[in-house]
Protein backbone atom coordinates (compact mmCIF):
# COMPACT_ATOMS: atom_id res chain seq x y z
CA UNK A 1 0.00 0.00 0.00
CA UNK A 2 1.67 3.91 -0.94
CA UNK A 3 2.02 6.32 1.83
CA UNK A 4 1.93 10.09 1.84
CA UNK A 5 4.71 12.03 2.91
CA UNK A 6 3.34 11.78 7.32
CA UNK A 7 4.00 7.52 6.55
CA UNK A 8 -0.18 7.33 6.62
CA UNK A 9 -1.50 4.34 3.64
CA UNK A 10 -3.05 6.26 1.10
CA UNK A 11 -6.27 4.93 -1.35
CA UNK A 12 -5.88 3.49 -5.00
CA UNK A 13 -6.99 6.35 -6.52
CA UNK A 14 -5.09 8.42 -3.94
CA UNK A 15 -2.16 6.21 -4.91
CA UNK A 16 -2.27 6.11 -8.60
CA UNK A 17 -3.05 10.12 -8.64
CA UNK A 18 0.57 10.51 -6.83
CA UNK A 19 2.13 7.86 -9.22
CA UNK A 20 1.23 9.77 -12.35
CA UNK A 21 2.10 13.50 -10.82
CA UNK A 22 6.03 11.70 -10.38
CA UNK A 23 5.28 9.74 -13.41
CA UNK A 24 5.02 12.18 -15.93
CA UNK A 25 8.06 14.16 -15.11
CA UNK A 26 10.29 11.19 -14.37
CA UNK A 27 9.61 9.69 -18.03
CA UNK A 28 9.71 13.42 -19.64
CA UNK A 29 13.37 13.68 -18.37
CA UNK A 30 13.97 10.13 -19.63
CA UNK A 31 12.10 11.09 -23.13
CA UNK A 32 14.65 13.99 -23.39
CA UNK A 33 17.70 11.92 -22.05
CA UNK A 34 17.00 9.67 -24.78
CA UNK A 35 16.90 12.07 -27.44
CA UNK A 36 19.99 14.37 -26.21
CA UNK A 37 21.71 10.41 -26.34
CA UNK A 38 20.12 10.47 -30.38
CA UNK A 39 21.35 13.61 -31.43
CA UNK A 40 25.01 13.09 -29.76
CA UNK A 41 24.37 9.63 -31.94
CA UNK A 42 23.35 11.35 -35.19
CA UNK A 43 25.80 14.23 -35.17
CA UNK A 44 28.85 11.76 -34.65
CA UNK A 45 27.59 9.46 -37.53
CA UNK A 46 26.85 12.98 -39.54
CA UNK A 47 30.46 13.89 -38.96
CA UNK A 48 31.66 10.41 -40.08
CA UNK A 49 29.89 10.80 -42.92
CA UNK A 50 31.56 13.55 -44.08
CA UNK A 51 34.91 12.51 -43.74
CA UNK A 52 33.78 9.26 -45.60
CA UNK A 53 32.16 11.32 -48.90
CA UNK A 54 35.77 12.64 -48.93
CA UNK A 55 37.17 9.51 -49.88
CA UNK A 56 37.04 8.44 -53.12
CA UNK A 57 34.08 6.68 -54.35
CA UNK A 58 34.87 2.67 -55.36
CA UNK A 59 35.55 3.84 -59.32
CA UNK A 60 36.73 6.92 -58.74
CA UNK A 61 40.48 5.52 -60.26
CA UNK A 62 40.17 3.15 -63.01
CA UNK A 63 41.87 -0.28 -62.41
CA UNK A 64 41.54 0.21 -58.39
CA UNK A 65 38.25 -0.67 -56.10
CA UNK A 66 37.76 -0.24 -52.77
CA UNK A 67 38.75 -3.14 -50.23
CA UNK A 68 35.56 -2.77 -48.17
CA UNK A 69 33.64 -0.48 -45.87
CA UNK A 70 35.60 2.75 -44.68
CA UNK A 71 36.31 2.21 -40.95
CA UNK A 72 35.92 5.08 -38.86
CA UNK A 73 38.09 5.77 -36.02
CA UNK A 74 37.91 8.75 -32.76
CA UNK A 75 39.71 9.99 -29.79
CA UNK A 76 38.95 6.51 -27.87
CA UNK A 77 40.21 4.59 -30.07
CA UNK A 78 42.59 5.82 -32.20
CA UNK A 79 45.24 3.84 -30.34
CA UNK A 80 44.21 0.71 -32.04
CA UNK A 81 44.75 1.70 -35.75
CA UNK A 82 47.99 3.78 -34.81
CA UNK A 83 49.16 3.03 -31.01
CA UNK A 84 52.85 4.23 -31.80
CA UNK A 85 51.65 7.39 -32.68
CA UNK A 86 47.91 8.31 -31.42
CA UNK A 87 49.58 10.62 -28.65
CA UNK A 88 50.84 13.18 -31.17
CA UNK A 89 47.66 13.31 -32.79
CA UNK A 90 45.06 13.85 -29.91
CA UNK A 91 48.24 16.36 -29.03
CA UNK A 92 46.65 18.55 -31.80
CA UNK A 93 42.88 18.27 -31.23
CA UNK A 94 41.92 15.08 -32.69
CA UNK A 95 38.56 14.04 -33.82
CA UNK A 96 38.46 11.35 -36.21
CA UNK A 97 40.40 9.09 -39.04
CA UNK A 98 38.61 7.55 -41.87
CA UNK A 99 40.22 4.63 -43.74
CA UNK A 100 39.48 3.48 -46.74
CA UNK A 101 41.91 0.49 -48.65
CA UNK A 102 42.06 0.37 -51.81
CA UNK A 103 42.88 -2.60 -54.25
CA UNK A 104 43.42 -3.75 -57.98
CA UNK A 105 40.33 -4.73 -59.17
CA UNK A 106 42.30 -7.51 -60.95
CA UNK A 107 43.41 -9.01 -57.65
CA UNK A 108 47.38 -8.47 -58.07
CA UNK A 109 49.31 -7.93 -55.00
CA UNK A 110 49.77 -4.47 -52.95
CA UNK A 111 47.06 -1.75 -52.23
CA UNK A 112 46.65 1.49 -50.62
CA UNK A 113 45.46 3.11 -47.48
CA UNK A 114 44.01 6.86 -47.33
CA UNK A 115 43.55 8.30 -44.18
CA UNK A 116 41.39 11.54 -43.90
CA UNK A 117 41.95 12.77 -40.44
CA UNK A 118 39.86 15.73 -39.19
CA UNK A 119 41.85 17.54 -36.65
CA UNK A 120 38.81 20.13 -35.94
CA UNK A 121 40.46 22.67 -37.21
CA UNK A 122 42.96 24.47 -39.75
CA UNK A 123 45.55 24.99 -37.63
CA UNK A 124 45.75 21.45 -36.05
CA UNK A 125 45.86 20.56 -39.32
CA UNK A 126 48.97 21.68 -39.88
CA UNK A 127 50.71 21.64 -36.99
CA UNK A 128 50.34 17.76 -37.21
CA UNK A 129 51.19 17.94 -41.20
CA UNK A 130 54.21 19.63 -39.97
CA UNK A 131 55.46 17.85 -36.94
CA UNK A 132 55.12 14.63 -39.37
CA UNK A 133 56.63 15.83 -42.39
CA UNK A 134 60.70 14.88 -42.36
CA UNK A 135 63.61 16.81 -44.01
CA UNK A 136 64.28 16.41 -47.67
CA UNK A 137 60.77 15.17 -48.82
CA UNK A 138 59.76 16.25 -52.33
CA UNK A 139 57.20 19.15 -51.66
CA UNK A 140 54.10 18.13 -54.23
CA UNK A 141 51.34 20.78 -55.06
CA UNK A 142 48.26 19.25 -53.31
CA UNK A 143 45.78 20.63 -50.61
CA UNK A 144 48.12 23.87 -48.77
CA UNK A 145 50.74 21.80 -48.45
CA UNK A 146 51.53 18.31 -49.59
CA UNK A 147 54.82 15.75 -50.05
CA UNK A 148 55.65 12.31 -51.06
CA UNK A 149 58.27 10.04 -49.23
CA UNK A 150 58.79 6.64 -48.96
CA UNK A 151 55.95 4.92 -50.80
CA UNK A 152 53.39 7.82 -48.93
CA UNK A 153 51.97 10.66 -50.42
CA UNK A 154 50.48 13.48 -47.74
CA UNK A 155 48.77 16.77 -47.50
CA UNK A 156 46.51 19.24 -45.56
CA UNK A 157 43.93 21.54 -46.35
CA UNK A 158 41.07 23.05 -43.86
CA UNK A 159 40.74 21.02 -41.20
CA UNK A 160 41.91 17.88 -42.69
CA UNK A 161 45.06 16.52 -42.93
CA UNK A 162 45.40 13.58 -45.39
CA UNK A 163 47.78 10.57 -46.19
CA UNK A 164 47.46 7.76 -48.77
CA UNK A 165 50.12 5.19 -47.74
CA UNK A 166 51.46 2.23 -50.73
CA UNK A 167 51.26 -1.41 -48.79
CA UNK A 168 53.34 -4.03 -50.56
CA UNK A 169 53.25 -2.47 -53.81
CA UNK A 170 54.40 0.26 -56.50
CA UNK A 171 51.70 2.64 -57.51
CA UNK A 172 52.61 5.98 -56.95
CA UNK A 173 50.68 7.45 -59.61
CA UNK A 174 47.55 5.79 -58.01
CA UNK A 175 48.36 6.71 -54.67
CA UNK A 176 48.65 10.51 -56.23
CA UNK A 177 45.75 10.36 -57.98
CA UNK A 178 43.75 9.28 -54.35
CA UNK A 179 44.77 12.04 -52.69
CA UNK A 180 44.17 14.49 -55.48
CA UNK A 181 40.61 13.32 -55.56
CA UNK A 182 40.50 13.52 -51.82
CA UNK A 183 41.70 17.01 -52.12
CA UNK A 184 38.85 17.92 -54.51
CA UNK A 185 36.24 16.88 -51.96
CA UNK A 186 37.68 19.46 -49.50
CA UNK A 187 35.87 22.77 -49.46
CA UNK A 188 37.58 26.31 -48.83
CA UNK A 189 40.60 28.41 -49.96
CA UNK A 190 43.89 26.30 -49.47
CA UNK A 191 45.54 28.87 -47.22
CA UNK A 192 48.01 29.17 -44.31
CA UNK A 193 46.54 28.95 -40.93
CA UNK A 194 46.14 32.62 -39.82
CA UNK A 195 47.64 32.53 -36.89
CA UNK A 196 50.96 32.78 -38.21
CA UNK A 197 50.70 36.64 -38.77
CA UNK A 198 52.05 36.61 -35.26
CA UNK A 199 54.97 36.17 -36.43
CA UNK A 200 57.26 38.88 -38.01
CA UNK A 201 57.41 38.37 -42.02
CA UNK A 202 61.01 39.89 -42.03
CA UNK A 203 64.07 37.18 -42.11
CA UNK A 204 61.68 34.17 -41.16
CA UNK A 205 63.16 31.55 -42.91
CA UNK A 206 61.02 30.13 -45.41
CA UNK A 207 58.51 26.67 -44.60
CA UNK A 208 60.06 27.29 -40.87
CA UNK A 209 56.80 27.54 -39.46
CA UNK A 210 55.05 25.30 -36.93
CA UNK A 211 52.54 24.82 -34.51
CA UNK A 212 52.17 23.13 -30.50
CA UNK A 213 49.08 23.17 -28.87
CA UNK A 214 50.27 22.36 -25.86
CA UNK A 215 53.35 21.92 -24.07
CA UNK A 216 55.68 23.89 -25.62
CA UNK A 217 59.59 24.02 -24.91
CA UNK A 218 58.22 20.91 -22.53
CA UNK A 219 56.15 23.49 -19.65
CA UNK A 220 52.12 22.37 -19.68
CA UNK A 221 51.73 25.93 -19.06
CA UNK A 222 52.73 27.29 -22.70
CA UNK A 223 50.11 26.62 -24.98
CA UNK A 224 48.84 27.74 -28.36
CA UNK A 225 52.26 28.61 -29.62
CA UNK A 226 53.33 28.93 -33.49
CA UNK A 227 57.09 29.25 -34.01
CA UNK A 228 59.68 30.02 -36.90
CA UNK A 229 63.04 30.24 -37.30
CA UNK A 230 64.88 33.77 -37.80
CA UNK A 231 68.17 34.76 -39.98
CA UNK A 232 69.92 37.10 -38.05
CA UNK A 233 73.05 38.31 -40.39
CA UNK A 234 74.92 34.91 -40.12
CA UNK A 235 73.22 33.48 -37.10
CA UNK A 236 70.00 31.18 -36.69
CA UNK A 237 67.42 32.02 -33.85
CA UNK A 238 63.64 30.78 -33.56
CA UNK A 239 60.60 32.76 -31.85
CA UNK A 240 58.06 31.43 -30.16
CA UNK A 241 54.59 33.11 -29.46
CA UNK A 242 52.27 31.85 -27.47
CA UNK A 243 48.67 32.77 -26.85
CA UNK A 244 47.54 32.08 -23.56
CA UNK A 245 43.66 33.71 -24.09
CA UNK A 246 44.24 36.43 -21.68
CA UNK A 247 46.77 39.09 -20.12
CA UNK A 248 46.02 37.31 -16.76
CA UNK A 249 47.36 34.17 -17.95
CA UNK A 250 50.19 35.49 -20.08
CA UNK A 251 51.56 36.90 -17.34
CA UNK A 252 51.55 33.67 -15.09
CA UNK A 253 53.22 31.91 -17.86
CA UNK A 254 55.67 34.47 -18.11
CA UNK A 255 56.58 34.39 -14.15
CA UNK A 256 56.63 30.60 -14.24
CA UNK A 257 59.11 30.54 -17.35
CA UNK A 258 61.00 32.81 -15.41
CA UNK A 259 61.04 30.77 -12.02
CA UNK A 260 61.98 27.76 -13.94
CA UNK A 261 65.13 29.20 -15.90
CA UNK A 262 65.95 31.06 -12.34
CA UNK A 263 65.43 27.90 -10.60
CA UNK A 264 67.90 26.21 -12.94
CA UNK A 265 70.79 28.45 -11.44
CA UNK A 266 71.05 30.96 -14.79
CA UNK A 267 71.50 34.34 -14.10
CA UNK A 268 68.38 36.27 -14.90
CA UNK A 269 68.24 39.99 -16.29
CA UNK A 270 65.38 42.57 -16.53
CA UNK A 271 65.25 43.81 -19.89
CA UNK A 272 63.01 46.88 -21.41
CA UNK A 273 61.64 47.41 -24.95
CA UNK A 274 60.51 44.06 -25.24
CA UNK A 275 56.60 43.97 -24.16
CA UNK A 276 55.95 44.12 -19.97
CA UNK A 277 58.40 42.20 -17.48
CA UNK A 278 60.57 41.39 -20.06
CA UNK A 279 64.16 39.22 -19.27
CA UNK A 280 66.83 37.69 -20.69
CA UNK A 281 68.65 34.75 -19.37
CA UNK A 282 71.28 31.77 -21.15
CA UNK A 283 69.42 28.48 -21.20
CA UNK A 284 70.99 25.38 -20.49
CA UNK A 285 69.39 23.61 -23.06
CA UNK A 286 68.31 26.12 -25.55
CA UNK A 287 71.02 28.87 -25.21
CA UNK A 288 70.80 32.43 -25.07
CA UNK A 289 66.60 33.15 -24.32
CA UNK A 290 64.55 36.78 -24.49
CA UNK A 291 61.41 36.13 -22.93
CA UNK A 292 58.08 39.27 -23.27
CA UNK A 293 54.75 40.10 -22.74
CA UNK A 294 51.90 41.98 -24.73
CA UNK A 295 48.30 41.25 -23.57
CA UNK A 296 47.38 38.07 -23.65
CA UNK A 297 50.72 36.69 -25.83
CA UNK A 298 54.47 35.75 -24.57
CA UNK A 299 57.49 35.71 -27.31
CA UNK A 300 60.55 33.48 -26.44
CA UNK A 301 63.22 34.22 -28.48
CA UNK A 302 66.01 31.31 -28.40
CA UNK A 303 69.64 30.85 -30.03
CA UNK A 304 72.93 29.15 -29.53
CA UNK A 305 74.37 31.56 -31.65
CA UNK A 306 73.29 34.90 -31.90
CA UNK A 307 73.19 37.74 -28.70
CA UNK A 308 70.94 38.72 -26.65
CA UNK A 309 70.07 42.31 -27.86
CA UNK A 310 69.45 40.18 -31.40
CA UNK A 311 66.91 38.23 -29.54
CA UNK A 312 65.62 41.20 -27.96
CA UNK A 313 64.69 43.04 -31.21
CA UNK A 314 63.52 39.75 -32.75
CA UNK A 315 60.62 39.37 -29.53
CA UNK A 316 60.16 43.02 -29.05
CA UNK A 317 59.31 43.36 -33.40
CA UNK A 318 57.01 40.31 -32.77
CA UNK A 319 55.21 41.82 -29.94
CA UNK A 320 55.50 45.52 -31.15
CA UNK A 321 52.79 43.69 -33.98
CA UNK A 322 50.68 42.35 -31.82
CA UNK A 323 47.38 43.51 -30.06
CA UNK A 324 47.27 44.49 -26.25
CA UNK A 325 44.01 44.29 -24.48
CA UNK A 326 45.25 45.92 -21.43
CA UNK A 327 45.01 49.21 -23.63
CA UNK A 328 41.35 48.92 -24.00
CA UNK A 329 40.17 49.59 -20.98
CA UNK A 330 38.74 46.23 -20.29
């Protein structure tokens, strides 16, 4: 028998009227559970989808079919199509690989893997693209930026970084014609991520740039940093900025970077013209280092070679460039 909230046995009716008043709530919350659970459902499939219509269709290259389904792969599982590497990736933003494998139709040997990976955005794109591509590859005009290697041919464009690998085979027009086709599928201007314009145009040395989400110069606490390397007369030096999302957090950065290379027994000089707190110190690992602040970015400067008032002009042009919400009253 129910009971009312005193502990007293309440009628049927009584009963069923209380059942329904909890009722009705309990299984609108479960109606909209269940349909939040859909959409989360839908929208991954819809996103899988769309990296799979990138891939080309089973005829797309005469002579060559695809192997069977596209597999689809995401952030908890990545690990099992690529566990040597998965870390780097989800380093960058991760969201999903799609594979397709492609064969001869006329059953010879070999065949070929494309992987569309959809790093969620441009610049993950090609900070990936970049942190994978080695020295001396042949530069090929696909996507932004493309090169073939080793049997592989690779590229990025928009969010997507693509690779179409040759297994047990030699078909490196085929393998160049996949990605071309993938490249097609892509939509949007094939374009350098904008967030290198924080870095000075002047003596960067050319297809220098890159890109670390997180982590940088191995502190957790620099993040969003795109880097180049500088020629300085005869000497080499690279600059780092990082965009921490505020002035706040810029400036903790910038006083942790600053206990750490203290902390490592350098000696550790003020500096002015470069930004807000600015100092100077000689790395043990990196060398000679000009550290600033403007707003809500840090510039590192870094060499083993060149001084420290080179370094200083190289941060203090970067930052000179850059935008500093403190000044807007904010």
């Amino acid at each position: 028998m129910a009971r009312d909230s005193t502990g007293r046995q309440l009628s049927g009716r009584r009963a069923a009227g209380l059942g329904q008043r909890w009722g009705r709530p309990v299984r609108c919350w479960l109606g909209i559970l269940a349909t939040l659970t859909l959409s989360v459902a839908f929208l991954a499939a819809a996103a899988a989808g769309d990296a799979v219509k990138l891939l080309p269709g089973p005829d797309s290259v005469p002579g060559w079919t695809l192997k069977e389904e596209p597999r689809t792969y995401r952030p908890d599982d990545l690990y099992e199509y690529i566990d040597g590497n998965a870390d780097l990736f989800l380093s960058y933003g991760f969201v999903q690989v799609t594979v397709g494998d492609y064969a001869p139709t006329d059953g010879s040997e070999g065949w070929i893997t494309v992987d569309v990976y959809d790093m969620g955005a441009p610049l993950h794109a090609f900070g990936v693209y970049r942190a994978e591509r080695a020295e001396g590859v042949d530069a090929v005009e696909v996507g932004t930026e493309g090169y073939a290697s080793d049997g592989m041919f690779a590229f990025w464009k928009s969010q997507y970084y693509v690779k179409a690998l040759m297994i047990d085979g030699d078909a490196a027009d085929t393998a160049q014609l996949l990605v071309e086709k993938t490249v097609d599928g892509i939509c949007g201007a094939a374009e350098m991520p904008a967030e290198l314009e924080r870095l000075p145009a002047d003596r960067r040395v050319p297809d220098s740039e890159r890109y670390l989400k997180t982590s940088a110069l191995g502190h957790r606490f620099l993040v969003e940093v795109v880097s180049a390397d500088y020629s300085l007369s005869e000497q080499t030096a690279t600059l780092h900025a990082a965009d921490l999302g505020d002035s706040a957090k810029a400036s903790e950065a910038l006083l942790k970077l600053r206990e750490f290379e203290a902390g490592s027994g350098a000696a550790v000089e003020d500096l002015l013209g470069v930004g807000v707190a600015a100092f100077g110190t000689r790395d043990p690992y990196y060398g000679e280092m000009v550290v600033g602040q403007v707003g809500q970015y840090v510039a590192i400067a870094l060499s083993e070679e060149a001084g420290r008032d080179s370094l200083a002009e190289l941060a203090g042009t970067a930052l000179s460039a850059l935008p500093d919400e403190t000044e807007k009253g904010c």
